[in-house]
PDB file of N, CA and C in Angstrom:
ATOM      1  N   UNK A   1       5.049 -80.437  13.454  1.00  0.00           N
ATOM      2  CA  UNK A   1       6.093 -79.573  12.945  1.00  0.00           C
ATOM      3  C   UNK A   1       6.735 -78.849  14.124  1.00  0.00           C
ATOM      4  N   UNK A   2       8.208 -78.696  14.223  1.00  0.00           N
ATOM      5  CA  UNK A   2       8.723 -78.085  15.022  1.00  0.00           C
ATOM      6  C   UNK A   2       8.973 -76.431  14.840  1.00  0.00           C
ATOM      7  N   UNK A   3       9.550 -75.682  15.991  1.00  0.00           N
ATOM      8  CA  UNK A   3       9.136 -74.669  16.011  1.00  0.00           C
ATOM      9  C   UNK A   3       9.999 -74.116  14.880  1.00  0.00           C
ATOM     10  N   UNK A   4      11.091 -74.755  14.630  1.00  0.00           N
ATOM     11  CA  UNK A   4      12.289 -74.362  13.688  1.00  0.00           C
ATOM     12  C   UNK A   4      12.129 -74.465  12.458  1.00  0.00           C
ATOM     13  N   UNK A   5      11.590 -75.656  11.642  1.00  0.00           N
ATOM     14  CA  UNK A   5      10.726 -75.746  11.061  1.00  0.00           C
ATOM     15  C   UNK A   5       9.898 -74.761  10.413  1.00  0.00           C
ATOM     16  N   UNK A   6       8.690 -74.620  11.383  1.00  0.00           N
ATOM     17  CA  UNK A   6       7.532 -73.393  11.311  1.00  0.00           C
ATOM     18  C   UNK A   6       8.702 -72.089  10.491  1.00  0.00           C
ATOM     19  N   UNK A   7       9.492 -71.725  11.832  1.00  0.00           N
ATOM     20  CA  UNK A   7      10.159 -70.188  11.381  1.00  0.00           C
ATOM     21  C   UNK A   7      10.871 -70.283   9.838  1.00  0.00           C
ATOM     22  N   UNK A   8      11.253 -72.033   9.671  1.00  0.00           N
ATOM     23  CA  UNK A   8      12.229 -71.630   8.667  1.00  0.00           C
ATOM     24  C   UNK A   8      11.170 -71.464   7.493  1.00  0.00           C
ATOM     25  N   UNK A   9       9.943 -72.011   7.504  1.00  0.00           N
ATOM     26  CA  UNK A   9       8.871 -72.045   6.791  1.00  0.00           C
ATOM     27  C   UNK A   9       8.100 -70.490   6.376  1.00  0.00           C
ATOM     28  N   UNK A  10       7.851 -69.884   7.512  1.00  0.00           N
ATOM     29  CA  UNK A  10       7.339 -68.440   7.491  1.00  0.00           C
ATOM     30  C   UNK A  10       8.421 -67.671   7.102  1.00  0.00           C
ATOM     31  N   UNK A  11       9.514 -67.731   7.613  1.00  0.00           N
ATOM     32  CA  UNK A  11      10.535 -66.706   7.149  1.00  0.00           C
ATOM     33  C   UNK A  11      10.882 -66.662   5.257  1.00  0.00           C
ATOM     34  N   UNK A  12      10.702 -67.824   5.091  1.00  0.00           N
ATOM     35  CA  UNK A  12      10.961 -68.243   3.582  1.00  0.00           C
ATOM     36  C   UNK A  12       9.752 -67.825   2.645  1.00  0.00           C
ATOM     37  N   UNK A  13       8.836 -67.941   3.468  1.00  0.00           N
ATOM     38  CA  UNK A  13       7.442 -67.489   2.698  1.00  0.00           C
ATOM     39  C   UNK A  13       7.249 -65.485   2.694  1.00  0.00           C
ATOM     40  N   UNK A  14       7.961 -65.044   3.445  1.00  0.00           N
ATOM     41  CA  UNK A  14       8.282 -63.862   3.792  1.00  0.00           C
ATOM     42  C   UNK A  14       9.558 -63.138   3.141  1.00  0.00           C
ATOM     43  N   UNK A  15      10.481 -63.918   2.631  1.00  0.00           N
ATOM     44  CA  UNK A  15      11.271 -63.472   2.039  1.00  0.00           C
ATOM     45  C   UNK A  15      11.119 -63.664   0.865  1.00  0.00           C
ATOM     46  N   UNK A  16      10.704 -64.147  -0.045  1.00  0.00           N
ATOM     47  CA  UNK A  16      10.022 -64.522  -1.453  1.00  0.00           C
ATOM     48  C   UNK A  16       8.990 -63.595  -1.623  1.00  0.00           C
ATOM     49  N   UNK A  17       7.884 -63.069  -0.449  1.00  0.00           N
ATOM     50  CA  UNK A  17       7.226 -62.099  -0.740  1.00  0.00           C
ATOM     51  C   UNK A  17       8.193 -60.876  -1.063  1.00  0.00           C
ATOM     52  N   UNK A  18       8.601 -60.378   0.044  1.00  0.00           N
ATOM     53  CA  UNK A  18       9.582 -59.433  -0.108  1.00  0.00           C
ATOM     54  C   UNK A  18      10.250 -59.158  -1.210  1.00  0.00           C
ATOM     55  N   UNK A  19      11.295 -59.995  -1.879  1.00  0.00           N
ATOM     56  CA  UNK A  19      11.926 -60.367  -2.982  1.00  0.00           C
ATOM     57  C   UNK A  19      10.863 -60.087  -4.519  1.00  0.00           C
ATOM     58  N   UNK A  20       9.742 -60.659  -4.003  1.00  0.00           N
ATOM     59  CA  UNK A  20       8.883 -60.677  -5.468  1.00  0.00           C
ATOM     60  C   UNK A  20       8.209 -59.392  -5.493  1.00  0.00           C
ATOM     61  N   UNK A  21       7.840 -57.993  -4.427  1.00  0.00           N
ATOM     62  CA  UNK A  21       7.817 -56.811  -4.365  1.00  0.00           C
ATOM     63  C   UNK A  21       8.930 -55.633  -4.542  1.00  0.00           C
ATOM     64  N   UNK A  22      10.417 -56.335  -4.522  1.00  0.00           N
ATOM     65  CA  UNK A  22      11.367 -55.096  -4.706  1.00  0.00           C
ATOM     66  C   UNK A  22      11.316 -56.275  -6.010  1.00  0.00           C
ATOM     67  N   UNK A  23      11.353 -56.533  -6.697  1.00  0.00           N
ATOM     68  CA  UNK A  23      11.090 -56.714  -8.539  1.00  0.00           C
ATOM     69  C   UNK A  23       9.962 -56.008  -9.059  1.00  0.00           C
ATOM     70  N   UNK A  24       8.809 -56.323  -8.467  1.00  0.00           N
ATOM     71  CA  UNK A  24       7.441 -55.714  -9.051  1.00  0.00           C
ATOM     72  C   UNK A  24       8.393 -54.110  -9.162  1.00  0.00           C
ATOM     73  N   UNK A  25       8.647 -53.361  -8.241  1.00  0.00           N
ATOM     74  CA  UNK A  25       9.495 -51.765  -8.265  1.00  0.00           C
ATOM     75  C   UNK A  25      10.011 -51.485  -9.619  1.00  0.00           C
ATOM     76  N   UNK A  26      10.776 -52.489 -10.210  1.00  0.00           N
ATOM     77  CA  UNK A  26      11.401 -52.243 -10.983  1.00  0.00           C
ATOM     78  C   UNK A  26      10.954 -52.966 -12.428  1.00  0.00           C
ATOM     79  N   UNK A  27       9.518 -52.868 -12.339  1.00  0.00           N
ATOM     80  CA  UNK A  27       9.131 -53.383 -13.625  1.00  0.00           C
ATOM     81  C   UNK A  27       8.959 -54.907 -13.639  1.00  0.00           C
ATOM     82  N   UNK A  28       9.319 -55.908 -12.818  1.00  0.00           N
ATOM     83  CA  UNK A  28       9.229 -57.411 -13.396  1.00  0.00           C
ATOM     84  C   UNK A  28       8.123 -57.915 -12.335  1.00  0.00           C
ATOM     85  N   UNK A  29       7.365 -58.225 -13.150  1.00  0.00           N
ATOM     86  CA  UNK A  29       5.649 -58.381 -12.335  1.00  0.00           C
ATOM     87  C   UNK A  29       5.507 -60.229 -12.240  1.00  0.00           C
ATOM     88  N   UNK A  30       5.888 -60.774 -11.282  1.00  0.00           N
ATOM     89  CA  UNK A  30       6.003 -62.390 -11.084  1.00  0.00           C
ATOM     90  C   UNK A  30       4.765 -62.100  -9.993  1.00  0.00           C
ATOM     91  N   UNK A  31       3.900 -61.711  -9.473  1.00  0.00           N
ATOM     92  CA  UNK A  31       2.962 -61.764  -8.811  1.00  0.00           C
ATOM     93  C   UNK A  31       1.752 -62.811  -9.041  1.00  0.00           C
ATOM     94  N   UNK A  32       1.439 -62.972 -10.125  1.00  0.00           N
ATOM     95  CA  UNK A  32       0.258 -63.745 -10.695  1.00  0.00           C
ATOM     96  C   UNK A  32       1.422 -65.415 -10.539  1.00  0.00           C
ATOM     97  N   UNK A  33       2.184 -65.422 -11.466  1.00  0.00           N
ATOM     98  CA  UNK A  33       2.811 -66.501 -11.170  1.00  0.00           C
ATOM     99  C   UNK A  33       3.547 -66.539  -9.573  1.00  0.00           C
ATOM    100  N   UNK A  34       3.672 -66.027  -8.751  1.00  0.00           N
ATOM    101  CA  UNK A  34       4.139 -66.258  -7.668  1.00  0.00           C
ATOM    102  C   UNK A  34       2.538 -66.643  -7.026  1.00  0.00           C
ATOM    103  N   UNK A  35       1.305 -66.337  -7.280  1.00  0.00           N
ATOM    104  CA  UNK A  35      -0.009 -66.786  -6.804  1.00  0.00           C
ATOM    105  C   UNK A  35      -0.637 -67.728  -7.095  1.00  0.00           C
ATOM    106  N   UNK A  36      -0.402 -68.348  -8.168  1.00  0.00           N
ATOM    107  CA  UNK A  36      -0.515 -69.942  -8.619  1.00  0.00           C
ATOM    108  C   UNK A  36       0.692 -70.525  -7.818  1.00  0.00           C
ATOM    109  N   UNK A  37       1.739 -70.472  -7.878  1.00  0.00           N
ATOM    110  CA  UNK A  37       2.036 -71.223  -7.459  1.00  0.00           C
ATOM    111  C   UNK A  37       1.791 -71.853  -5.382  1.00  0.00           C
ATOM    112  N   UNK A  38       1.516 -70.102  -4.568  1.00  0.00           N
ATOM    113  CA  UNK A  38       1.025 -70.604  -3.386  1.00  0.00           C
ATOM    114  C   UNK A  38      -0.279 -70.647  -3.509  1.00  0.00           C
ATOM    115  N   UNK A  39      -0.888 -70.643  -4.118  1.00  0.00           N
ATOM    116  CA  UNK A  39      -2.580 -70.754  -4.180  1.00  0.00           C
ATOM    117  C   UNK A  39      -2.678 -72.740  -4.874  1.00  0.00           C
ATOM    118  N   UNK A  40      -1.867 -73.453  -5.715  1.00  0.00           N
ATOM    119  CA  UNK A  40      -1.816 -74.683  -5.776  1.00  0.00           C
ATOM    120  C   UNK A  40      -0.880 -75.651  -5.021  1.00  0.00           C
ATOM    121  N   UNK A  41       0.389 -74.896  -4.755  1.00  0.00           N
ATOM    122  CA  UNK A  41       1.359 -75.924  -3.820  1.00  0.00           C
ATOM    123  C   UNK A  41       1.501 -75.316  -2.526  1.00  0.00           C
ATOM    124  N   UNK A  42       1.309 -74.595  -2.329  1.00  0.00           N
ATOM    125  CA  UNK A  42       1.834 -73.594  -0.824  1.00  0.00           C
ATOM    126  C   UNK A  42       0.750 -73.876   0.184  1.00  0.00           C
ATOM    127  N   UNK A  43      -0.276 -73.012  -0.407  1.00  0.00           N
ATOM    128  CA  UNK A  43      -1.734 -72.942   0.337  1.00  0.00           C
ATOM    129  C   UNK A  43      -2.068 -74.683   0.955  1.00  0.00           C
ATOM    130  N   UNK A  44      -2.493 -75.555   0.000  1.00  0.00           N
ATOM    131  CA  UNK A  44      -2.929 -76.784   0.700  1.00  0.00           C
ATOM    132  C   UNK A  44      -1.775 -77.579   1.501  1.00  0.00           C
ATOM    133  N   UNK A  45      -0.299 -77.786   1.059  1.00  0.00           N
ATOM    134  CA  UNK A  45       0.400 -77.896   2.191  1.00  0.00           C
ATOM    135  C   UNK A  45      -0.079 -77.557   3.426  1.00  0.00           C
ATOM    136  N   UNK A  46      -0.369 -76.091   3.255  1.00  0.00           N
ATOM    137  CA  UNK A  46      -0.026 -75.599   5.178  1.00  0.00           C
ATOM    138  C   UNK A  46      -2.003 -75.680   5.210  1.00  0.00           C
ATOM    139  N   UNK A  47      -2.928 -75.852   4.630  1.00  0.00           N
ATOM    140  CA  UNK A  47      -4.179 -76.264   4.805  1.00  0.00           C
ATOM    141  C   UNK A  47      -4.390 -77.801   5.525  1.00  0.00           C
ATOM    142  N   UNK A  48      -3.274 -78.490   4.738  1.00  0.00           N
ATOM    143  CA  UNK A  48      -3.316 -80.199   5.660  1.00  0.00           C
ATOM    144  C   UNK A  48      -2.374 -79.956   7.054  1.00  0.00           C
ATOM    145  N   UNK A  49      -1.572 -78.771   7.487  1.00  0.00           N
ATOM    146  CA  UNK A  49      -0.835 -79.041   8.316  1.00  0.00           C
ATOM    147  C   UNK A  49      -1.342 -78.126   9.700  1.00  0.00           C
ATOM    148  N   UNK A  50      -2.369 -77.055   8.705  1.00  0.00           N
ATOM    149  CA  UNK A  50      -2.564 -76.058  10.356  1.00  0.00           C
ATOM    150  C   UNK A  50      -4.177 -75.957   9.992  1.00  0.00           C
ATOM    151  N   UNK A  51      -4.737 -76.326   9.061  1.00  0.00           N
ATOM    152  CA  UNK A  51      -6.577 -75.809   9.265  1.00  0.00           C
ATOM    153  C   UNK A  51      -6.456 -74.833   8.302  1.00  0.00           C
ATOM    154  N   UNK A  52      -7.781 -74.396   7.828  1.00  0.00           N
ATOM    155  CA  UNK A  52      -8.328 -73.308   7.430  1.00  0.00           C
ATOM    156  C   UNK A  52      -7.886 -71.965   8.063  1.00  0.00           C
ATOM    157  N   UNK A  53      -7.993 -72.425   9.431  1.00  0.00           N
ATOM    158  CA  UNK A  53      -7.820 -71.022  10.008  1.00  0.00           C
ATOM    159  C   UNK A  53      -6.340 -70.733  10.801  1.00  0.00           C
ATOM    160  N   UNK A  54      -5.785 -72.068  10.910  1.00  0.00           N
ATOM    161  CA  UNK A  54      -4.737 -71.624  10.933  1.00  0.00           C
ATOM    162  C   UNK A  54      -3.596 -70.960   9.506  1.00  0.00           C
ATOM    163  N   UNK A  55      -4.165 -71.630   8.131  1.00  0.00           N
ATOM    164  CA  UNK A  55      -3.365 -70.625   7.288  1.00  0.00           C
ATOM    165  C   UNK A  55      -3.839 -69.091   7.186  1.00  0.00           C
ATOM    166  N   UNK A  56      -5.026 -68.825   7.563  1.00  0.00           N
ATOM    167  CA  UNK A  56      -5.667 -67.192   7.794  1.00  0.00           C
ATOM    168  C   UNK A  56      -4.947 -66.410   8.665  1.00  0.00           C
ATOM    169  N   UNK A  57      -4.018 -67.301  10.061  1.00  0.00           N
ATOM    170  CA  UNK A  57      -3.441 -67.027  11.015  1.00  0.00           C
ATOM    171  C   UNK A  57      -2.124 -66.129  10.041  1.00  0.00           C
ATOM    172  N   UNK A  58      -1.945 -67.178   9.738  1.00  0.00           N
ATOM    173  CA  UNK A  58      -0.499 -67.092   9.099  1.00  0.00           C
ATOM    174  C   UNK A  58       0.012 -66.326   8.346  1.00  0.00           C
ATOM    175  N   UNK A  59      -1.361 -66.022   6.535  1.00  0.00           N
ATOM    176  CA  UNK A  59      -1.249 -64.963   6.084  1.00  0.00           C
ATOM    177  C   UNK A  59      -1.519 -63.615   6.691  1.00  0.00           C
ATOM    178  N   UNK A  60      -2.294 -63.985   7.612  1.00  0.00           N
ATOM    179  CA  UNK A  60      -2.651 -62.456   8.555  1.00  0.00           C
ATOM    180  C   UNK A  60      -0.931 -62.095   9.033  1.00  0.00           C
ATOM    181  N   UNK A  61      -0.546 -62.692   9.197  1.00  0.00           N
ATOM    182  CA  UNK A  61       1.109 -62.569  10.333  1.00  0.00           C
ATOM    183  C   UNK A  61       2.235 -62.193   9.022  1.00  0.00           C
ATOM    184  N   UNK A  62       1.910 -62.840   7.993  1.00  0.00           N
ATOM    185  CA  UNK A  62       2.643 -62.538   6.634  1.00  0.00           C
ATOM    186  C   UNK A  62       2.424 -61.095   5.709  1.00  0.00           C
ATOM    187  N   UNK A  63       0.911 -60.940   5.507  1.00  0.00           N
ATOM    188  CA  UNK A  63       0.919 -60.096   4.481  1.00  0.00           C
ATOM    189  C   UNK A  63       0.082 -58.823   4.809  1.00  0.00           C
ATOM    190  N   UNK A  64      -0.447 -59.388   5.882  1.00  0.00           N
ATOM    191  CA  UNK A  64      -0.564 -57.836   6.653  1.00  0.00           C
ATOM    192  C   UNK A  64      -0.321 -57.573   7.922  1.00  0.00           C
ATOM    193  N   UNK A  65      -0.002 -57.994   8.659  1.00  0.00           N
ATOM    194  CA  UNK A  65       0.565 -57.366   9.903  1.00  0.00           C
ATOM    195  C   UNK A  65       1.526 -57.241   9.656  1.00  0.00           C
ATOM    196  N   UNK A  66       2.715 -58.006   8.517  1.00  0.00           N
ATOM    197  CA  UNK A  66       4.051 -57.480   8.067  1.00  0.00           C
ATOM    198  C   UNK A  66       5.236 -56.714   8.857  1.00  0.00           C
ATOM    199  N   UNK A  67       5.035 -57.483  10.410  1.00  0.00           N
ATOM    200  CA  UNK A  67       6.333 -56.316  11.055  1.00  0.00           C
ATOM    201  C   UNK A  67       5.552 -55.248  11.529  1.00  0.00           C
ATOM    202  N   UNK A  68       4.823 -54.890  11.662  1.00  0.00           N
ATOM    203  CA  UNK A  68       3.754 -53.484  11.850  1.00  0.00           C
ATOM    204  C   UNK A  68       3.601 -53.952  13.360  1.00  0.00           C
ATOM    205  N   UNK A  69       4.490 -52.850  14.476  1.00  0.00           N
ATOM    206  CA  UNK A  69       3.989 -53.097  15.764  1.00  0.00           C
ATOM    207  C   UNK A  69       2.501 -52.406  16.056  1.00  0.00           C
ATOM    208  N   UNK A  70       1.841 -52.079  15.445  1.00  0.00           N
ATOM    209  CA  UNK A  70       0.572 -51.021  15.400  1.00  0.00           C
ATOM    210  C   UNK A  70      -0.575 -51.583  15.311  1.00  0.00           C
ATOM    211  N   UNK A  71      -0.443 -53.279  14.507  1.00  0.00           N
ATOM    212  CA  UNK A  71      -1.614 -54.172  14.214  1.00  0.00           C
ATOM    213  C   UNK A  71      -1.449 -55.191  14.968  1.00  0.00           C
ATOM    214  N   UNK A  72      -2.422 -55.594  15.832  1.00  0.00           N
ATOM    215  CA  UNK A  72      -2.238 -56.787  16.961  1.00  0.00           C
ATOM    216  C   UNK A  72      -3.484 -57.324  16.866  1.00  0.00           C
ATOM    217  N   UNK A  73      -3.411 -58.545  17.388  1.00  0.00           N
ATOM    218  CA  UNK A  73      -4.216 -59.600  17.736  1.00  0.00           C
ATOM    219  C   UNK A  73      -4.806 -60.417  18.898  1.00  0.00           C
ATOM    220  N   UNK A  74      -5.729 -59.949  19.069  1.00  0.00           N
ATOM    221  CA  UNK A  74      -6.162 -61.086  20.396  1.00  0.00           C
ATOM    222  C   UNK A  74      -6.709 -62.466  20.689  1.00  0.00           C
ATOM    223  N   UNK A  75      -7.114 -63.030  21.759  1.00  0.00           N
ATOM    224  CA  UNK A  75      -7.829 -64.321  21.587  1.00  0.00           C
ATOM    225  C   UNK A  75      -8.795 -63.594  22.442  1.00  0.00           C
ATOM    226  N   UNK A  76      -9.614 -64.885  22.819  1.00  0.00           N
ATOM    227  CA  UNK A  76     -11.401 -64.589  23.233  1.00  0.00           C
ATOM    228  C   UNK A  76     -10.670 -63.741  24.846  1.00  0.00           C
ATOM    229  N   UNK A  77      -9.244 -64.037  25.616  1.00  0.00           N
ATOM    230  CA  UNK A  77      -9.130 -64.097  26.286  1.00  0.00           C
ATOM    231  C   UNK A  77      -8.201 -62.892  27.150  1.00  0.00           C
ATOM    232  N   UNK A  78      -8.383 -61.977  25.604  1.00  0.00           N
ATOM    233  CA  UNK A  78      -8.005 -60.936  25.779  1.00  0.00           C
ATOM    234  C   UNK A  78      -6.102 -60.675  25.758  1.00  0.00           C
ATOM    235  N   UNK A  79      -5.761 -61.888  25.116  1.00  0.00           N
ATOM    236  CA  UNK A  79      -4.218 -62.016  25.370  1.00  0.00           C
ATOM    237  C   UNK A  79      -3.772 -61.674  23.737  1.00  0.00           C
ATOM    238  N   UNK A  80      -2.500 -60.799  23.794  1.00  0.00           N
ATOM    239  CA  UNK A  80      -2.309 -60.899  22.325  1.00  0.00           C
ATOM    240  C   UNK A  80      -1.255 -62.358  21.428  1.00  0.00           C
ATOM    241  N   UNK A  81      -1.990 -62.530  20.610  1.00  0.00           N
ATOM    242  CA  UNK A  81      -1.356 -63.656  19.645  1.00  0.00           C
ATOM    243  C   UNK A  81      -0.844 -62.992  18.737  1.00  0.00           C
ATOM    244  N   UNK A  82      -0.272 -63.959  18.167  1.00  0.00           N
ATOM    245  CA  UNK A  82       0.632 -63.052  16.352  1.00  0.00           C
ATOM    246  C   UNK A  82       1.391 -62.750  16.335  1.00  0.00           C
ATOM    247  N   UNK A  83       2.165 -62.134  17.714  1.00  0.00           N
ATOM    248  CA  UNK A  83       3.204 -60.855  17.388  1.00  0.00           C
ATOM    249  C   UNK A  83       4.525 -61.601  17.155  1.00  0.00           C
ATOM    250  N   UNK A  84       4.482 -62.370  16.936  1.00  0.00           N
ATOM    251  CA  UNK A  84       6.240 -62.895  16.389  1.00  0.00           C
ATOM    252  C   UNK A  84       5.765 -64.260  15.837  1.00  0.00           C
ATOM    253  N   UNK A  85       6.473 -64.783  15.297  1.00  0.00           N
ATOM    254  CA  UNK A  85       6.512 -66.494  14.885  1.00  0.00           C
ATOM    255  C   UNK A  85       6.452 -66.979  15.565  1.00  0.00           C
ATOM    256  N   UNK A  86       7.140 -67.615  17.248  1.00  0.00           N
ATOM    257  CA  UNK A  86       6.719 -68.495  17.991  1.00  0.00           C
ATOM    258  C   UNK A  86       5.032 -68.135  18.612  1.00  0.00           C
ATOM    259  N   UNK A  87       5.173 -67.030  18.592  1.00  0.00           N
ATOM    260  CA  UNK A  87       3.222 -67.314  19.069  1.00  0.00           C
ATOM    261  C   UNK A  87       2.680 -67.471  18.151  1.00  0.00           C
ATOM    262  N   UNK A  88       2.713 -66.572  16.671  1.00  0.00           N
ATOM    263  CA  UNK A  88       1.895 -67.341  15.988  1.00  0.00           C
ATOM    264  C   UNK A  88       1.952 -69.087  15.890  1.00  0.00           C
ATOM    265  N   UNK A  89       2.996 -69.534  16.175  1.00  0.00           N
ATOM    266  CA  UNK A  89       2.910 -71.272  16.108  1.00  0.00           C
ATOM    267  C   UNK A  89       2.118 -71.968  17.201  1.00  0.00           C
ATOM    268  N   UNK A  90       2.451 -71.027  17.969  1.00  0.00           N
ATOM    269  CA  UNK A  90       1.446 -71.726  19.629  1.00  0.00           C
ATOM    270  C   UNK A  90      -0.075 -71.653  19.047  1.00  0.00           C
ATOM    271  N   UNK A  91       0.173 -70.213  18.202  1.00  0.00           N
ATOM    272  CA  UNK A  91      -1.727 -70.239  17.747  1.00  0.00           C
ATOM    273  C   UNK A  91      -2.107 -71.316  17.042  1.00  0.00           C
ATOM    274  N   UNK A  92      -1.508 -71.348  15.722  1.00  0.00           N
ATOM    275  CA  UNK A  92      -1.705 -72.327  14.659  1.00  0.00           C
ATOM    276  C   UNK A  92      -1.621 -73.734  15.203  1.00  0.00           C
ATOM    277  N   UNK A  93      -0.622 -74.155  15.754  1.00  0.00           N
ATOM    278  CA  UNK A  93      -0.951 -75.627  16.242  1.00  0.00           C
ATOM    279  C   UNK A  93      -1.441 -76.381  16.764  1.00  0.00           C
ATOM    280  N   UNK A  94      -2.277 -75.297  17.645  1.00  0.00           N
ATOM    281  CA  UNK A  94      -3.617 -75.333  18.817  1.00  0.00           C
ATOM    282  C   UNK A  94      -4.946 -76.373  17.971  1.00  0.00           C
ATOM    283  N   UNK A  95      -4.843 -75.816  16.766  1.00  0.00           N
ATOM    284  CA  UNK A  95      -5.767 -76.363  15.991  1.00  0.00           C
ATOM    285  C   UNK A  95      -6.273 -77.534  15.625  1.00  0.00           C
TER     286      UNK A  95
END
């Protein structure tokens, strides 16, 4: 997968979150159905394409580090990973 790809992939998975939280605000709760559907089509996609641990990478970079310059990530090597989409892809593809 290319890097363009990846972003257009994370960004889309990021904006659907987004989108499906300013609804929850206002009363329309698609959460459970927005979780079947990446927990049966979403999840094993990116399970055959980056590992186990690279989708852990990913939701880590999605649903909680969320833009938060405050939460960072390292490797064994003391370097930080995560902080934008192209490193997280350098991480994930390593795999």
């Amino acid at each position: 997968m290319t890097l363009e790809t990846f972003t257009t992939l994370i960004e889309g998975i990021q904006n659907q979150s987004n989108k499906t939280h300013e609804l929850y605000k206002h009363g329309v709760d698609l959460l459970s159905f927005n979780e079947d559907y990446y927990r049966e089509v979403v999840r094993p996609l990116m399970v055959e394409a980056f590992g186990k641990e690279g989708v852990e990478w990913i939701n880590w970079y999605i649903y909680e580090k969320n833009g938060r310059e405050d939460l960072k990530a390292w490797d064994k090597d003391g370097n930080e990973i995560c902080h934008n989409i192209e490193s997280l892809y350098k991480e994930v593809v390593k795999k």
